[in-house]
C-alpha atoms as a PDB file:
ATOM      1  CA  UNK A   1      66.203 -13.916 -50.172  1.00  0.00           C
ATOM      2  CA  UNK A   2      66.951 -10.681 -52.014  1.00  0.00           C
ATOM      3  CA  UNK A   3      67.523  -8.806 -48.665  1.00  0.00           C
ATOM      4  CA  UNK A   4      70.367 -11.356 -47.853  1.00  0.00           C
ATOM      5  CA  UNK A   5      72.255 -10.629 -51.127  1.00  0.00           C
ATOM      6  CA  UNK A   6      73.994  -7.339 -49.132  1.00  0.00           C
ATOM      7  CA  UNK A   7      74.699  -9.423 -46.180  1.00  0.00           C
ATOM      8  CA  UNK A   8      76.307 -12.314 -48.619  1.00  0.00           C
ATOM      9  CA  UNK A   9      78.415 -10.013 -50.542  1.00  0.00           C
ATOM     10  CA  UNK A  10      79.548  -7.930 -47.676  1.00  0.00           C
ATOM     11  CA  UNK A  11      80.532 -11.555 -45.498  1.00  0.00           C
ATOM     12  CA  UNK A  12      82.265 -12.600 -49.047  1.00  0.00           C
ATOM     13  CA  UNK A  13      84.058  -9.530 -49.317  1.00  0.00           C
ATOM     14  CA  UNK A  14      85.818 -10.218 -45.992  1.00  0.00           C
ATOM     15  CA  UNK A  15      86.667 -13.262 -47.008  1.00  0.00           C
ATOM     16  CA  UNK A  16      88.580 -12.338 -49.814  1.00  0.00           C
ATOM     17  CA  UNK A  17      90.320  -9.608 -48.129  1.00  0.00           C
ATOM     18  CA  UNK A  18      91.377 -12.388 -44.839  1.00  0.00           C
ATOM     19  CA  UNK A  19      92.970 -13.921 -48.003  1.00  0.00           C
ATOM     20  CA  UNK A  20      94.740 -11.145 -50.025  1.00  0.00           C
ATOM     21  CA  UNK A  21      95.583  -9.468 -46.980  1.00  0.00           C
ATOM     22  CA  UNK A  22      98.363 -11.976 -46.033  1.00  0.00           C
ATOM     23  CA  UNK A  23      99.711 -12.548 -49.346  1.00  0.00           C
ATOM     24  CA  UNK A  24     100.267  -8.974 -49.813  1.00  0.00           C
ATOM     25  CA  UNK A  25     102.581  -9.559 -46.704  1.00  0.00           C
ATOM     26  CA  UNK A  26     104.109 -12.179 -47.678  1.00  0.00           C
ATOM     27  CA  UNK A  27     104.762 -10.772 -50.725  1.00  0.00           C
ATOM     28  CA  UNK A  28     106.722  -7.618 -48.933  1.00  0.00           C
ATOM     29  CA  UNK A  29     108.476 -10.085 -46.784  1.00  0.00           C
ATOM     30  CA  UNK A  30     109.450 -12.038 -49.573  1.00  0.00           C
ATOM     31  CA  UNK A  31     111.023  -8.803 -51.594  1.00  0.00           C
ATOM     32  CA  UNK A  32     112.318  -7.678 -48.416  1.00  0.00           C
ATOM     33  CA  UNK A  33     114.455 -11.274 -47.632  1.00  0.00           C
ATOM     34  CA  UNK A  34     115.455 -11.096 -51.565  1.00  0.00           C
ATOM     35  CA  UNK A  35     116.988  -7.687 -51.474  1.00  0.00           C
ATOM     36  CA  UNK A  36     118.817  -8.495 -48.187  1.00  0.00           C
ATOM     37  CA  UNK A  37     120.015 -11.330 -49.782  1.00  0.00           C
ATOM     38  CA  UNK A  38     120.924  -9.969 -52.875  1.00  0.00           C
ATOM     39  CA  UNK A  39     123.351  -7.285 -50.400  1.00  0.00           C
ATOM     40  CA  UNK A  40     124.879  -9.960 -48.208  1.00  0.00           C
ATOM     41  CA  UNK A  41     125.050 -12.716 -50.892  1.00  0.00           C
ATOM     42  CA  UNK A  42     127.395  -9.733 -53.091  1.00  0.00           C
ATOM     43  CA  UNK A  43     129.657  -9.986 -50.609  1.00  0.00           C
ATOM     44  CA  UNK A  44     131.805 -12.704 -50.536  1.00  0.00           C
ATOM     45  CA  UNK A  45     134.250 -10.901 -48.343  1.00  0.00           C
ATOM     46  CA  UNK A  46     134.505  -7.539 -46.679  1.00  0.00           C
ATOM     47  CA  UNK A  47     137.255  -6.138 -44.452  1.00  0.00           C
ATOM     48  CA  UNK A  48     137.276  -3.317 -42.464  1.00  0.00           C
ATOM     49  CA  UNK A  49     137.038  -1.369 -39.369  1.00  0.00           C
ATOM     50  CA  UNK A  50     134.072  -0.952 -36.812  1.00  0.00           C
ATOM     51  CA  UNK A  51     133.443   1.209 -34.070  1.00  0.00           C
ATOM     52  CA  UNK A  52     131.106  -0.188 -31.383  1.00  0.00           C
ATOM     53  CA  UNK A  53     128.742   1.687 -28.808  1.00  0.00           C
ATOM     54  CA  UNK A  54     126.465   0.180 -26.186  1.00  0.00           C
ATOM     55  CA  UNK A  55     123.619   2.198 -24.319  1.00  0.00           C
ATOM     56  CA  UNK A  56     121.198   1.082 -21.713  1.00  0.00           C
ATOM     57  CA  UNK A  57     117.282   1.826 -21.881  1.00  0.00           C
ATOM     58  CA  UNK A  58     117.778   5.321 -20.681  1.00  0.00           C
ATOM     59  CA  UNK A  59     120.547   6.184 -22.917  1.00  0.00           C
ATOM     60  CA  UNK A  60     123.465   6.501 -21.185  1.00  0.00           C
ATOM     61  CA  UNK A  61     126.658   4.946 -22.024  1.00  0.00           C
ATOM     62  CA  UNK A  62     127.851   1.503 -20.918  1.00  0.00           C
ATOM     63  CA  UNK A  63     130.076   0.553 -23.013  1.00  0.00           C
ATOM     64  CA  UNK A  64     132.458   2.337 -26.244  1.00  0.00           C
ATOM     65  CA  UNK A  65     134.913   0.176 -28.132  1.00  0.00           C
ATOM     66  CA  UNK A  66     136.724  -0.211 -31.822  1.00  0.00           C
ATOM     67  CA  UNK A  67     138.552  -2.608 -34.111  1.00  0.00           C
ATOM     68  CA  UNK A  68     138.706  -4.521 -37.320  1.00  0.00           C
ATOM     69  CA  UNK A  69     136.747  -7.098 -38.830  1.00  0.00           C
ATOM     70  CA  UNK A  70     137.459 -10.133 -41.414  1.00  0.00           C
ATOM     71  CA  UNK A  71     134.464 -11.588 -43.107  1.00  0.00           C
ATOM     72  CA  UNK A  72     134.301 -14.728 -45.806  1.00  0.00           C
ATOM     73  CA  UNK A  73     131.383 -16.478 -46.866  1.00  0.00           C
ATOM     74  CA  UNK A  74     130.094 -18.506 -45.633  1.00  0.00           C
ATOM     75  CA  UNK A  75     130.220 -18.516 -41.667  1.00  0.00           C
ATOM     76  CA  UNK A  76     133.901 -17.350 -41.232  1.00  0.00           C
ATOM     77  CA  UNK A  77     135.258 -14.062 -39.308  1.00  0.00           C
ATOM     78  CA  UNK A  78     137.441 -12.688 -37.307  1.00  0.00           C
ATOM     79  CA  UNK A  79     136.348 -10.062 -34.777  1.00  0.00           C
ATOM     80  CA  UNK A  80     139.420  -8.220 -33.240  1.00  0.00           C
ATOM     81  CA  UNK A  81     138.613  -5.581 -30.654  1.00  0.00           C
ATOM     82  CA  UNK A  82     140.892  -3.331 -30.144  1.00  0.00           C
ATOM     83  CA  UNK A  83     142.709  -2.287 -26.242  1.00  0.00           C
ATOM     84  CA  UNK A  84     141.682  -1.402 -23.550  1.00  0.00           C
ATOM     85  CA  UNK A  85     138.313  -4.007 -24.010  1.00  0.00           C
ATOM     86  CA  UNK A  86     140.933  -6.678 -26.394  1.00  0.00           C
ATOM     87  CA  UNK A  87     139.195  -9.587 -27.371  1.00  0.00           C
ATOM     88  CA  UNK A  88     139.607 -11.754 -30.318  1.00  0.00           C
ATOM     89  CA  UNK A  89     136.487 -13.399 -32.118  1.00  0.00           C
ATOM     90  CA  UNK A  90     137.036 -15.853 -35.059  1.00  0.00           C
ATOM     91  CA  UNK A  91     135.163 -19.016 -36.444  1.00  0.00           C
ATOM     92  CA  UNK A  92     135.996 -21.015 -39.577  1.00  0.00           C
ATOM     93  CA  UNK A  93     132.667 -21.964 -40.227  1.00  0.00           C
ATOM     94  CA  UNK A  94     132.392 -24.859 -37.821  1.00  0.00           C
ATOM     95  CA  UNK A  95     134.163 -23.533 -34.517  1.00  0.00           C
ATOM     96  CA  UNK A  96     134.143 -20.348 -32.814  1.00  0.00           C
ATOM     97  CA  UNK A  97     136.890 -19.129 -30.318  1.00  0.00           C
ATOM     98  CA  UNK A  98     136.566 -15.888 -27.879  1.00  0.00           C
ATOM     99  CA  UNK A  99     140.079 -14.903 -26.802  1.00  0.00           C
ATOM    100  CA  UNK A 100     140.256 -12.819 -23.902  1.00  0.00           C
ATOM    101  CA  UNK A 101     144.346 -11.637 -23.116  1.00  0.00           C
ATOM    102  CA  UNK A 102     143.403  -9.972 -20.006  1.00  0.00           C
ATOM    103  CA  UNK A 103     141.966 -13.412 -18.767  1.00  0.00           C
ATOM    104  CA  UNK A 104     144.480 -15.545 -20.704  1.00  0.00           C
ATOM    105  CA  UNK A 105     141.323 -17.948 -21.556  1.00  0.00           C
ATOM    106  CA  UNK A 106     139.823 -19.132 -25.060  1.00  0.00           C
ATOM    107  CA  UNK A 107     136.503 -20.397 -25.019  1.00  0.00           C
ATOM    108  CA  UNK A 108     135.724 -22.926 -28.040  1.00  0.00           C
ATOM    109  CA  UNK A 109     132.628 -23.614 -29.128  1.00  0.00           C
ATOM    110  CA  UNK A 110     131.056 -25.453 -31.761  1.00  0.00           C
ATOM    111  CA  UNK A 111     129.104 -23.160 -34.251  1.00  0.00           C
ATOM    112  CA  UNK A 112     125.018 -23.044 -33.222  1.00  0.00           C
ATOM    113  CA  UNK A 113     122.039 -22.023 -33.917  1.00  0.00           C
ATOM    114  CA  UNK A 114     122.419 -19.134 -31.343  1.00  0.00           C
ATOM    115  CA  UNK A 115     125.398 -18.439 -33.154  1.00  0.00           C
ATOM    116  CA  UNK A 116     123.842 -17.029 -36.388  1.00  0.00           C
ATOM    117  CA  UNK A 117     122.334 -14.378 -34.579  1.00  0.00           C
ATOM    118  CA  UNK A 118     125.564 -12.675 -33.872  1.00  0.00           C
ATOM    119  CA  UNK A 119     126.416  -9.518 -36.263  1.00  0.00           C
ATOM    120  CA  UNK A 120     129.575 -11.120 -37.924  1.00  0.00           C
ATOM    121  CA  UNK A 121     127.381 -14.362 -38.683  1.00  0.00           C
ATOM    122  CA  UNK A 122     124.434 -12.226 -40.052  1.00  0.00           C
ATOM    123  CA  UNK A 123     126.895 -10.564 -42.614  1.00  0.00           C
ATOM    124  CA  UNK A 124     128.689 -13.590 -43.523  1.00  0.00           C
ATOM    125  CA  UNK A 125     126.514 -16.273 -42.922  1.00  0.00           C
ATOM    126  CA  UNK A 126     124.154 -18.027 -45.430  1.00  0.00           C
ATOM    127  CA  UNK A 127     121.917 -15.821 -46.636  1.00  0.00           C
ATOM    128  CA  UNK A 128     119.471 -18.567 -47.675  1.00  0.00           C
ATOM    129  CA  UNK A 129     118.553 -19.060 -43.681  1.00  0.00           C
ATOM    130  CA  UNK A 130     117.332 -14.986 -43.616  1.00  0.00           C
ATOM    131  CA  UNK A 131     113.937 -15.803 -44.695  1.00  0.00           C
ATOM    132  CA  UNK A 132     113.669 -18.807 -42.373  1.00  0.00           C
ATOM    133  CA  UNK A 133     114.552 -16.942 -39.267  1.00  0.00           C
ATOM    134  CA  UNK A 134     113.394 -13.025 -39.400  1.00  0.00           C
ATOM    135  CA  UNK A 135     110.409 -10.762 -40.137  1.00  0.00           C
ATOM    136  CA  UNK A 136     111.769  -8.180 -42.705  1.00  0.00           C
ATOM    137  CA  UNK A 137     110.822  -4.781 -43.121  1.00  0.00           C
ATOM    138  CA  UNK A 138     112.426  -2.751 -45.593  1.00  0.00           C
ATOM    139  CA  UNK A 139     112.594   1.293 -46.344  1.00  0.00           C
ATOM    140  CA  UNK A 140     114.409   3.022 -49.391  1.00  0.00           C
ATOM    141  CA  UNK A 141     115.277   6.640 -48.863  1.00  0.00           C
ATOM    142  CA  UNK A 142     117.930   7.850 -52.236  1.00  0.00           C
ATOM    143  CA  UNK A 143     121.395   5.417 -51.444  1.00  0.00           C
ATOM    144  CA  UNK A 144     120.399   4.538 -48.342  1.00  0.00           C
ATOM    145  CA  UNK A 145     118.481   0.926 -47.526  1.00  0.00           C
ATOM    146  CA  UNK A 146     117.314  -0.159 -44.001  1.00  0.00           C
ATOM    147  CA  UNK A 147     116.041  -3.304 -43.392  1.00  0.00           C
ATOM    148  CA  UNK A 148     114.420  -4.190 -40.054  1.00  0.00           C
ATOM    149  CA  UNK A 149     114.618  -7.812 -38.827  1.00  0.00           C
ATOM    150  CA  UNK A 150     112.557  -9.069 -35.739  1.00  0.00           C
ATOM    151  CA  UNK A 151     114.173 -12.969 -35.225  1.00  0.00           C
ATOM    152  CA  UNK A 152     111.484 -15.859 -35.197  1.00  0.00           C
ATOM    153  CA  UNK A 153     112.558 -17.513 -32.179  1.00  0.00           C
ATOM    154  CA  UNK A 154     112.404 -16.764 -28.845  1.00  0.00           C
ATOM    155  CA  UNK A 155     115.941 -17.897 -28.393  1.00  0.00           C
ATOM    156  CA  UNK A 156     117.923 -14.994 -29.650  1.00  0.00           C
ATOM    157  CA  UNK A 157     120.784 -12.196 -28.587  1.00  0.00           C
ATOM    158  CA  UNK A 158     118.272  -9.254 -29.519  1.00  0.00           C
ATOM    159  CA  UNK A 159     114.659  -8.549 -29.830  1.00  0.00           C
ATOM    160  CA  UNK A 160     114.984  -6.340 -32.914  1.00  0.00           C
ATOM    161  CA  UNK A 161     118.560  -5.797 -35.333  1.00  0.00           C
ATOM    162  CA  UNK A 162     118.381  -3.090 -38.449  1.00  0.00           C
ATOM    163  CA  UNK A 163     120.964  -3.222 -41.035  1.00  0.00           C
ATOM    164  CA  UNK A 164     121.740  -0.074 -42.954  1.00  0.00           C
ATOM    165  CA  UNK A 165     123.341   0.144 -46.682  1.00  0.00           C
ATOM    166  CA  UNK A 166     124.740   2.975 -48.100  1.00  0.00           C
ATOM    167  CA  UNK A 167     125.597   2.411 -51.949  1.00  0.00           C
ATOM    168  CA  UNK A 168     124.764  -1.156 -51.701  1.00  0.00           C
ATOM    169  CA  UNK A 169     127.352  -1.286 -49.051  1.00  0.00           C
ATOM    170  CA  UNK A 170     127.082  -2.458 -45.085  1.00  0.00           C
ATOM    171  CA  UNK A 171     127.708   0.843 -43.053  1.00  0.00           C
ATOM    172  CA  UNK A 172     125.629   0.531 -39.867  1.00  0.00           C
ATOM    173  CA  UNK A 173     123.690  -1.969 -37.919  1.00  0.00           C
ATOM    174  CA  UNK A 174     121.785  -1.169 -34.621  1.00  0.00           C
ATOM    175  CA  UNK A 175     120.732  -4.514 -32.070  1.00  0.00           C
ATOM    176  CA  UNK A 176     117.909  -4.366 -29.395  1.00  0.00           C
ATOM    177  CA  UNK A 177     117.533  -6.388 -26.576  1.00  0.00           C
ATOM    178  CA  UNK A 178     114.503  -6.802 -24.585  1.00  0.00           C
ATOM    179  CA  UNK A 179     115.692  -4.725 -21.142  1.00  0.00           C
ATOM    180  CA  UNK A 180     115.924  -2.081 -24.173  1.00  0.00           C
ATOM    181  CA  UNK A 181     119.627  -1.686 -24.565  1.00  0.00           C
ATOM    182  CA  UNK A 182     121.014  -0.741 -27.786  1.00  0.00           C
ATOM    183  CA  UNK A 183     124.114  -1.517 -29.612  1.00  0.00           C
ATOM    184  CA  UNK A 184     125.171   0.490 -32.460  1.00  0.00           C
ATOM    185  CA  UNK A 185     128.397  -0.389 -35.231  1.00  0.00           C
ATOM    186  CA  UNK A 186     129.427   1.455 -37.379  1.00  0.00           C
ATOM    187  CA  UNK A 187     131.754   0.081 -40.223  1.00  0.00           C
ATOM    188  CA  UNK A 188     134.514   2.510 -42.095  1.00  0.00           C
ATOM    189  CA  UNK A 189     136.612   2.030 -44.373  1.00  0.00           C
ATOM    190  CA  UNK A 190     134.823  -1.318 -45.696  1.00  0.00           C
ATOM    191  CA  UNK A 191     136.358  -3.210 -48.762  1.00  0.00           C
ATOM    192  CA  UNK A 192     134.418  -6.065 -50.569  1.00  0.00           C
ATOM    193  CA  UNK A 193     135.394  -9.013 -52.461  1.00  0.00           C
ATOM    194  CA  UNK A 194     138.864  -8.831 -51.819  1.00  0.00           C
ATOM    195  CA  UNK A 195     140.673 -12.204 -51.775  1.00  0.00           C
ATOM    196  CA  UNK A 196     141.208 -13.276 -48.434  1.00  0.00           C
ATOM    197  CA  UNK A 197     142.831 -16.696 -47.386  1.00  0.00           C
ATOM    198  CA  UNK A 198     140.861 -19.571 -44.784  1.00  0.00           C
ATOM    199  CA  UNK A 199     143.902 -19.287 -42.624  1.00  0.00           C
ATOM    200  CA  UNK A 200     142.741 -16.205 -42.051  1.00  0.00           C
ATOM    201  CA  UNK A 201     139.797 -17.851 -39.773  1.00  0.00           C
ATOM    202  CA  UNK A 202     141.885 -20.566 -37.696  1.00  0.00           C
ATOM    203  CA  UNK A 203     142.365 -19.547 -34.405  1.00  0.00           C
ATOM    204  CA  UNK A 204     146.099 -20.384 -33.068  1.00  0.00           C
ATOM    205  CA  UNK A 205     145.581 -20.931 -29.284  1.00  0.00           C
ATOM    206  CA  UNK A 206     148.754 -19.188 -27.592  1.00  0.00           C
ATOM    207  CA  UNK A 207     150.917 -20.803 -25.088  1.00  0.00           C
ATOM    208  CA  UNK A 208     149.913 -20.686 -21.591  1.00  0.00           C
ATOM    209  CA  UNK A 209     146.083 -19.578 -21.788  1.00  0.00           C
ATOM    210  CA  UNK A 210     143.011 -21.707 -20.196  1.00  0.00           C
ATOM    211  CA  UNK A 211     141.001 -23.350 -22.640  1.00  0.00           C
ATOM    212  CA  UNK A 212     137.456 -23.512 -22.181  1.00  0.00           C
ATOM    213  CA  UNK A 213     135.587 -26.594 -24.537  1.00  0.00           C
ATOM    214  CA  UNK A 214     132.244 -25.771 -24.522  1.00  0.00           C
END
């Protein structure tokens, strides 16, 4: 009986650490979801500019763009890239159009679950449903924050998104799909919590255009 005592407190020891192991986890992915949430939740608006750069797997260049961006929580933006790739991306919190002028076509779409996973959704969306859909890392290095988010469902725009804060503010995030292309924005010139009216984030179809109802 004695000779089993090792055994026992070795098998028991396991135990315990199958058990603190994952609350340890949880615990990190819980502080990680609350700081995100405390940065996106402090921003009830933000307006700005962004500069946009796509890359394939192998690093070369597919695709280089700029323009501004509206955001108001929760759920509404308006996207507005800039000629020669002009396209217009706005949602009130319920509908989301895509203008394209070189196509003359809207596309209107009510707001989805797919939809959240878009960058101007992740910044102004409800910050309550981070938890719910991502794995959080987080890493702290003097004013900057990065948080690493891996999406829960298999249904999703990227494989992998970080979001970078500088001084508690939004400055970079960088999306990865699974063929292993990479999107990078950066944001300049970023202003928070400055009053910005709904109308902002209706969508007036112009004359003559295709309308898509999706």
């Amino acid at each position: 009986m004695n000779l089993n005592k090792p055994l026992r407190r070795w098998a028991l020891g396991l135990l315990l650490a199958a058990l603190v192991i994952p609350a340890q986890a949880d615990t990190a992915q819980d502080q990680a979801a609350e700081k995100l949430a405390g940065l996106l939740g402090g921003a009830q608006t933000l307006q700005g500019r962004f500069s946009q750069l796509t890359l394939d797997a192998g690093g070369t260049q597919l695709q280089e763009s700029a323009g501004l961006m509206e955001l108001k929580r929760p759920g509404m933006f308006r996207w507005v890239t800039e000629p020669p790739l002009e396209q217009e991306l706005v949602s009130d919190g319920k509908k989301v159009w895509l203008y394209d002028p070189d196509l003359m076509q809207v596309t209107v779409q009510a707001m989805d679950e797919r939809m959240t996973h878009t960058p101007a959704l992740l910044l102004s969306g409800d910050v309550a449903q981070i938890r719910d859909s991502f794995e959080i890392e987080y890493r702290e290095n003097g004013s900057v924050s990065d948080f690493f988010l891996t999406p829960t469902a298999k249904d999703t725009l990227f494989d992998s998104l970080r979001l970078s804060f500088k001084d508690n503010l939004i400055y970079d995030m960088q999306l990865s799909d699974a063929v292993g292309q990479r999107t990078n924005i950066l944001f300049m010139s970023i202003r928070m919590n400055e009053p910005l009216d709904d109308s902002h984030f209706v969508f007036e179809i112009p004359d003559g255009v295709d309308v898509i109802e999706e």
